[in-house]
Protein backbone atom coordinates (compact mmCIF):
# COMPACT_ATOMS: atom_id res chain seq x y z
CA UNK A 1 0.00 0.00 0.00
CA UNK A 2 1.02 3.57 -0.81
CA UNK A 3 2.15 5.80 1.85
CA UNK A 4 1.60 9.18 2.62
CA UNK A 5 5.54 9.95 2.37
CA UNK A 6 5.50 7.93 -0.81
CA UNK A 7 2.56 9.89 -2.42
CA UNK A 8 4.40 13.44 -1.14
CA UNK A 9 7.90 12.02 -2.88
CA UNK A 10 6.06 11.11 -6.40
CA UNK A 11 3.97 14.77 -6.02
CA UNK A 12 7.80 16.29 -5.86
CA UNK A 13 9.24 14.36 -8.85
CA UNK A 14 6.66 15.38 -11.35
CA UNK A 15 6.06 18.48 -9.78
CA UNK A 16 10.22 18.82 -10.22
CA UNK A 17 9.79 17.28 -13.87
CA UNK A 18 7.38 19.64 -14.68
CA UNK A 19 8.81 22.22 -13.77
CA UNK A 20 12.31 21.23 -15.75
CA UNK A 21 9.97 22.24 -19.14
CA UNK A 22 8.91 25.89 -17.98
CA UNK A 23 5.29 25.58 -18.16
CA UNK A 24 4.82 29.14 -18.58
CA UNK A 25 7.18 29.65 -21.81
CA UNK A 26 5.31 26.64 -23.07
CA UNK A 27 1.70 27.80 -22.95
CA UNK A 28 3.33 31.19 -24.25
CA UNK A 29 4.59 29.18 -26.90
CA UNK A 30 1.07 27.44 -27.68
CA UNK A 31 -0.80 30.90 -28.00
CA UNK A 32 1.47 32.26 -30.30
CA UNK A 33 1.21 28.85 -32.13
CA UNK A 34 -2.18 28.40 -32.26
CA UNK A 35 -3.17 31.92 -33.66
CA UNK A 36 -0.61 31.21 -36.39
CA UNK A 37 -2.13 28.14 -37.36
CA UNK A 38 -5.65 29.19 -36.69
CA UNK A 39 -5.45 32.26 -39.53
CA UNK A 40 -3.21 30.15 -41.88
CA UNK A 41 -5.56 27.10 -42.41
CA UNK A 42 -7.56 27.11 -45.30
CA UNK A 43 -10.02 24.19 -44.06
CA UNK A 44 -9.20 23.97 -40.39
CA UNK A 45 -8.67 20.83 -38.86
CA UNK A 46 -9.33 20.20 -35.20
CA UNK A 47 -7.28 16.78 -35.35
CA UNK A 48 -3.98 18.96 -37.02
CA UNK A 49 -4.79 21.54 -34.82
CA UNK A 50 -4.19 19.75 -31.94
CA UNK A 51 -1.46 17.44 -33.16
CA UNK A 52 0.44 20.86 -33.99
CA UNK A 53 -0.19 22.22 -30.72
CA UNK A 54 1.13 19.21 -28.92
CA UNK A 55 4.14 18.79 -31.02
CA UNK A 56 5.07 22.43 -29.95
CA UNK A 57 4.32 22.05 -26.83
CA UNK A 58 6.91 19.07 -26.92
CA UNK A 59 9.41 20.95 -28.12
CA UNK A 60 8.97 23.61 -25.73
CA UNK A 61 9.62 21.49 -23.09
CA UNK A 62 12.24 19.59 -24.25
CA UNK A 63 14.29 23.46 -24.90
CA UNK A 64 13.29 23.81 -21.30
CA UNK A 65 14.63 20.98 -19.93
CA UNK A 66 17.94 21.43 -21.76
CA UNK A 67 17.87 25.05 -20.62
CA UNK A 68 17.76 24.23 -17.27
CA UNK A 69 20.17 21.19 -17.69
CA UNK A 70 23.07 23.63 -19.06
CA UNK A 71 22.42 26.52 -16.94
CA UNK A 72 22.08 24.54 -13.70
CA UNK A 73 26.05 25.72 -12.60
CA UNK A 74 24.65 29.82 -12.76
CA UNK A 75 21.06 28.71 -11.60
CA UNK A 76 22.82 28.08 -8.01
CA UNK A 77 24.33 30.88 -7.88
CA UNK A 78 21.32 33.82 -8.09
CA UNK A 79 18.47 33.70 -5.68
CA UNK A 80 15.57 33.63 -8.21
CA UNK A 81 16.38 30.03 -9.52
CA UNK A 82 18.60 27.98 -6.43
CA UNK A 83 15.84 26.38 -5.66
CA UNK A 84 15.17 25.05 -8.91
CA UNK A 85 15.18 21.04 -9.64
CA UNK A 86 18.65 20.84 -10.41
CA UNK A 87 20.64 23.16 -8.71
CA UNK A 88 18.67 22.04 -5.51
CA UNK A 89 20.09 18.31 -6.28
CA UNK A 90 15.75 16.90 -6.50
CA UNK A 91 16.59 15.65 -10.67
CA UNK A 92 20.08 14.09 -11.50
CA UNK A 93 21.69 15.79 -14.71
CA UNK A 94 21.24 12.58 -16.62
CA UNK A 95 17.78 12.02 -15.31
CA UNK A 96 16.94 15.38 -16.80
CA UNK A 97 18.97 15.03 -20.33
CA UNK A 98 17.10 11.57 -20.76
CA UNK A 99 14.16 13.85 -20.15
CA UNK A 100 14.82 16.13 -22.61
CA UNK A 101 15.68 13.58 -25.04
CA UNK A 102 12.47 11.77 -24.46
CA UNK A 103 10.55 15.21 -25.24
CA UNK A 104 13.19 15.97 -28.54
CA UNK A 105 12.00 12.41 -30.04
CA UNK A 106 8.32 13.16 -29.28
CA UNK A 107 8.06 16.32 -30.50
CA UNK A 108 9.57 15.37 -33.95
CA UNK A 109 7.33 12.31 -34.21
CA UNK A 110 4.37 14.08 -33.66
CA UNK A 111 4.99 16.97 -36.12
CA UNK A 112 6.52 14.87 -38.92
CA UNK A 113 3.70 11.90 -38.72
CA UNK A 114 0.85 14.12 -37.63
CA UNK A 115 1.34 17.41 -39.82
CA UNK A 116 4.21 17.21 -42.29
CA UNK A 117 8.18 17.13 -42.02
CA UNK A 118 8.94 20.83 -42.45
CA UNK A 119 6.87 21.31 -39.05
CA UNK A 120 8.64 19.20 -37.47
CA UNK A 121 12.20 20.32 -38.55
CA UNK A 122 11.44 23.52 -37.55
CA UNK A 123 10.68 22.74 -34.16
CA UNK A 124 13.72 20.73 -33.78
CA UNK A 125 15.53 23.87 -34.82
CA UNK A 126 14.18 25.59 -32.38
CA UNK A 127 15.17 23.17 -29.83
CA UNK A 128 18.57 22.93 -31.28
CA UNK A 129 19.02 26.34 -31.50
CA UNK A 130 18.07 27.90 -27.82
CA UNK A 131 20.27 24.52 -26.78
CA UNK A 132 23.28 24.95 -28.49
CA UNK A 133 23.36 28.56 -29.41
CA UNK A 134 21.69 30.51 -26.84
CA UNK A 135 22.10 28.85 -23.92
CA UNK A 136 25.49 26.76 -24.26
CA UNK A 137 27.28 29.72 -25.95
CA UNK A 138 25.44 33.04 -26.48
CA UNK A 139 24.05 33.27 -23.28
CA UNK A 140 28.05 33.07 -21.65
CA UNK A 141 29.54 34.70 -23.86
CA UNK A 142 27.54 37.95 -25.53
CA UNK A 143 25.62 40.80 -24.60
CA UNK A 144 23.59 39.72 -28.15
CA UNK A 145 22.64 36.51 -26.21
CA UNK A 146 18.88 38.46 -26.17
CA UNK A 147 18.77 39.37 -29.55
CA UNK A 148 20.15 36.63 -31.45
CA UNK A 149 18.67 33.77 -28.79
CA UNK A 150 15.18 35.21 -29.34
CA UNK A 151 15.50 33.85 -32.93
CA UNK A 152 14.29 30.03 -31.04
CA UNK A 153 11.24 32.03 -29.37
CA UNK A 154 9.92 33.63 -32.36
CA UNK A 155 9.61 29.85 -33.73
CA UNK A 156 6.03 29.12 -32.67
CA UNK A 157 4.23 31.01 -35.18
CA UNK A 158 6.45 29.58 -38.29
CA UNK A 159 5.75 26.18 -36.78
CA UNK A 160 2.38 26.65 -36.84
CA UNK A 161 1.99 28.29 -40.28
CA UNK A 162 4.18 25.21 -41.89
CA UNK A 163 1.92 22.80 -39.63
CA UNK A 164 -1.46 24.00 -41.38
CA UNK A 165 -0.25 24.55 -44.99
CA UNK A 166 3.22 23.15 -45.34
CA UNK A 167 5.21 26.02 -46.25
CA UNK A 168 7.11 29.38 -44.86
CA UNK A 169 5.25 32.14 -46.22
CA UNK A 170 5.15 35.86 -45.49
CA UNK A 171 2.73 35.95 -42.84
CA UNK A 172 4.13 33.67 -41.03
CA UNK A 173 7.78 35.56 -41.33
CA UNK A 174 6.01 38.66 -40.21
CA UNK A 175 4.67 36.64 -37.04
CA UNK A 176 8.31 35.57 -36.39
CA UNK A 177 9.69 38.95 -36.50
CA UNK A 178 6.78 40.39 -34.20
CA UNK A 179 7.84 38.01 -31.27
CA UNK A 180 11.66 38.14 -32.25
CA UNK A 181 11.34 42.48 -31.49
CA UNK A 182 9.27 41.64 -28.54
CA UNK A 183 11.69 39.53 -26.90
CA UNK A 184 14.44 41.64 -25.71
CA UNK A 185 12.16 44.71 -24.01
CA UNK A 186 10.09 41.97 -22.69
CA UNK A 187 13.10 39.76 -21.00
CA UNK A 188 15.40 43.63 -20.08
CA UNK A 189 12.43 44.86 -18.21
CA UNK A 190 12.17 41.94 -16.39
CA UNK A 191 16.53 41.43 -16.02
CA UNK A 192 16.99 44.76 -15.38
CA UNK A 193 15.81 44.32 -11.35
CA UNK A 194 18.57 41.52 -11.28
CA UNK A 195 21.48 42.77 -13.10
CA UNK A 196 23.64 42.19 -9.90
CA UNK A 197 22.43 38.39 -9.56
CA UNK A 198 23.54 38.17 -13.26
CA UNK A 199 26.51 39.48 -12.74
CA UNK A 200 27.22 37.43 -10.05
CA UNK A 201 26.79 34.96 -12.27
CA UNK A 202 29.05 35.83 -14.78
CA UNK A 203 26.77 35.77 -17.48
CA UNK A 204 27.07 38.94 -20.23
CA UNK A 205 23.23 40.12 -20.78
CA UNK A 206 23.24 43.95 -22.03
CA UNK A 207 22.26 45.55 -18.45
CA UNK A 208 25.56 43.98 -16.61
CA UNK A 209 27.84 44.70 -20.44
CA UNK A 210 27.12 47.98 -21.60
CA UNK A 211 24.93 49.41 -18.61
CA UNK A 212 21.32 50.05 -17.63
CA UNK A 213 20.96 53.23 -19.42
CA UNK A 214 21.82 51.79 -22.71
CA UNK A 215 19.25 48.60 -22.24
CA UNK A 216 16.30 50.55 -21.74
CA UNK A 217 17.41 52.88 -24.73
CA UNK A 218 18.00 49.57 -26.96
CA UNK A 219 14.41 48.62 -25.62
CA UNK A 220 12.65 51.80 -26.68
CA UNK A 221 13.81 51.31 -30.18
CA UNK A 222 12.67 47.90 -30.06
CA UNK A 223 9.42 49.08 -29.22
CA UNK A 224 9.44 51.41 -31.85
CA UNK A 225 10.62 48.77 -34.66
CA UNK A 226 7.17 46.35 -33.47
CA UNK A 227 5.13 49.37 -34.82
CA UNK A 228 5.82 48.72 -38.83
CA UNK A 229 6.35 45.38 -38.44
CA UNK A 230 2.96 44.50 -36.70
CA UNK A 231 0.74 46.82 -38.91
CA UNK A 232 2.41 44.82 -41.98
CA UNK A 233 0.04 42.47 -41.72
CA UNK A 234 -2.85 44.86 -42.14
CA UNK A 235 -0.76 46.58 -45.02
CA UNK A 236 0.89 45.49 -47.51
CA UNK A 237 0.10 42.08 -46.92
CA UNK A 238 -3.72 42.38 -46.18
CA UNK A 239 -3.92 39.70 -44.03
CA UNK A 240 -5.77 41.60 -41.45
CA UNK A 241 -8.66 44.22 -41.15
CA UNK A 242 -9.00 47.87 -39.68
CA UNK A 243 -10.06 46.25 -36.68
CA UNK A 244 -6.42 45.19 -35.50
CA UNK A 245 -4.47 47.83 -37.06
CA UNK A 246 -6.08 50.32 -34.66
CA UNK A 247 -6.12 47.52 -31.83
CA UNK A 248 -2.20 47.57 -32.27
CA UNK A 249 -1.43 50.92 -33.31
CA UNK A 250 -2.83 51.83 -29.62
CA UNK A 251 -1.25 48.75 -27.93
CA UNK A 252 2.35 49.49 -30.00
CA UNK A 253 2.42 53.47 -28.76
CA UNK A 254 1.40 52.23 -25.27
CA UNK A 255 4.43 49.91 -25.18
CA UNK A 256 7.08 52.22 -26.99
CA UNK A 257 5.78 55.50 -24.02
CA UNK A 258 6.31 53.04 -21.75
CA UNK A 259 9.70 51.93 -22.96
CA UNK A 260 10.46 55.24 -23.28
CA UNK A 261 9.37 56.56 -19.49
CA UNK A 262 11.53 53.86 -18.80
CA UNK A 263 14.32 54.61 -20.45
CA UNK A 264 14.36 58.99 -19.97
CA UNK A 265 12.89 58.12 -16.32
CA UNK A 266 14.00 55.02 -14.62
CA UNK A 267 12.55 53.41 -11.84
CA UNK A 268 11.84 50.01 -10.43
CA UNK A 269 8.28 50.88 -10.53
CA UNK A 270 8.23 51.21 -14.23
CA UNK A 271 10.06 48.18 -15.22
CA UNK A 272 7.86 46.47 -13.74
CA UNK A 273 5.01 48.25 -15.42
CA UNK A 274 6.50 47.67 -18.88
CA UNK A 275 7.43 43.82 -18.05
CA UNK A 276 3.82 43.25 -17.40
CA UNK A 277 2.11 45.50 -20.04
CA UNK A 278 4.84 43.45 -22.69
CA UNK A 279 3.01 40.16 -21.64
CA UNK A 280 -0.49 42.11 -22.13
CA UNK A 281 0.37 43.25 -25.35
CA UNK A 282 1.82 39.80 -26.89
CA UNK A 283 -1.72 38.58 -25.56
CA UNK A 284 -3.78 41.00 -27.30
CA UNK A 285 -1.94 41.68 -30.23
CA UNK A 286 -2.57 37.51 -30.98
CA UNK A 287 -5.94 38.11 -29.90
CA UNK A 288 -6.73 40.45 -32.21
CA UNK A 289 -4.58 38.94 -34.93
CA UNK A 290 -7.60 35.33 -34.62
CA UNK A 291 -10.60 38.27 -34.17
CA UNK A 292 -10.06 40.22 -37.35
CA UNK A 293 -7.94 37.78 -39.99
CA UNK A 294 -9.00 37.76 -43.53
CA UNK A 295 -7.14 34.79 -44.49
């Protein structure tokens, strides 16, 4: 018969397993996947749908668990993540890389048998990439770790697209580039409160490198790049109505003032206002995107 201790210990391990794939990132991921899919399909498919859906989520995961794998040495050493699975010695290293395997295998398997091969290699670069790139090199050795590491995050929506008609096409590319010049406001707002934990860490981002002044600058102009890149949908690619071109007109000015505030006056206060209002305006900007598609 089970035990109470034995029920608490199997709780832990796939509460700590769990945890090892970021859940968050993931269902981040799965929005941003299934608004791409949702306006690409032609004759939507609840079966593909889903299939696509759980073959990024898979992926997600398994970049999560490899994440946390490599990064395990730094994890230790800043207060925000000791306590995660590895550092704090609850999953062995090669528990968690047979883990991350396991999710690698059953992502591609999924894409390339349930929606088509080009899906599927696409998430595997993506998992590749935020491994081996990001977060084995990038992230240890170059303030561009943000930039050039957010090219694995802006993967969703491509996957998605190539999952519901089998190609790359502009749309899509636009959808990329929309999450790839959200990334870096969205992760310096939220660094820029724990520059000193990074730099205790040893690890390069732009606030310990060049300063906190200049990341909230780089971040404004971020801000201000998502405005013609979001409205190309609407124009010159028509894929979208009035309807969201207003919606994120208003929602890209609201994030570039508060970039800017940021940036000309600096304050914890408003880094954390501009960390959350990024997350609310990758929400509604993908919300908008599924209410007023033309596709």
């Amino acid at each position: 018969m089970t035990t109470v201790a034995q029920r608490t210990a199997l709780r832990q391990t796939l509460s700590d397993y769990l945890a090892l794939t970021k859940p968050r990132i993931t269902l981040l991921v799965l929005v941003t996947t299934a608004a791409a899919f949702w306006i690409a399909a032609k004759d939507f498919s609840l079966g593909l749908f889903l299939i696509t859906l759980a073959g990024t989520g898979l992926a997600s995961s398994a970049a999560g668990v490899f994440n946390c794998l490599i990064d395990r040495d730094v994890d230790a050493l800043m207060a925000r993540t000791r306590t995660r699975p590895l550092p704090a010695g609850r999953v062995q290293p090669l528990s968690a890389a047979l883990w991350g395997v396991t999710l690698t295998l059953a992502s591609f398997a999924v894409l390339a048998l349930g929606a088509n091969l080009l899906a599927a290699n696409l998430a595997l670069f993506a998992i590749l990439f935020y491994t081996f790139v990001y977060t084995r090199w990038l992230k240890r050795a170059s303030p561009w770790c943000t930039e050039i590491g957010g090219i694995a995050g802006a993967m969703p929506p491509l996957i998605g697209w190539a999952a519901a008609t089998g190609q790359i096409e502009a749309p899509g590319l636009v959808l990329f580039g929309i999450l790839l010049l959200w990334q870096p406001p969205h992760f310096w707002a939220l660094a820029l409160g724990r520059t000193e934990e990074y730099r205790a860490a040893n690890l390069p981002i732009l606030p310990v490198v060049h300063g906190e002044r200049v990341t909230r600058r780089r971040s404004f102009f971020y801000t201000l790049a998502l405005l013609p890149i979001s409205l190309a949908l609407f124009y010159p690619l028509k894929v979208t109505g009035a309807v969201y071109a207003g919606g994120v007109s208003i929602l890209g000015l609201g994030f570039a003032y508060l970039a800017w505030r940021d940036w000309r006056f600096p304050s914890p206060a408003g880094g954390k206002k501009l960390f959350l209002y990024s997350m609310l305006y990758l929400a509604l900007v993908f919300l908008l995107l599924v209410l007023d598609a033309r596709i």
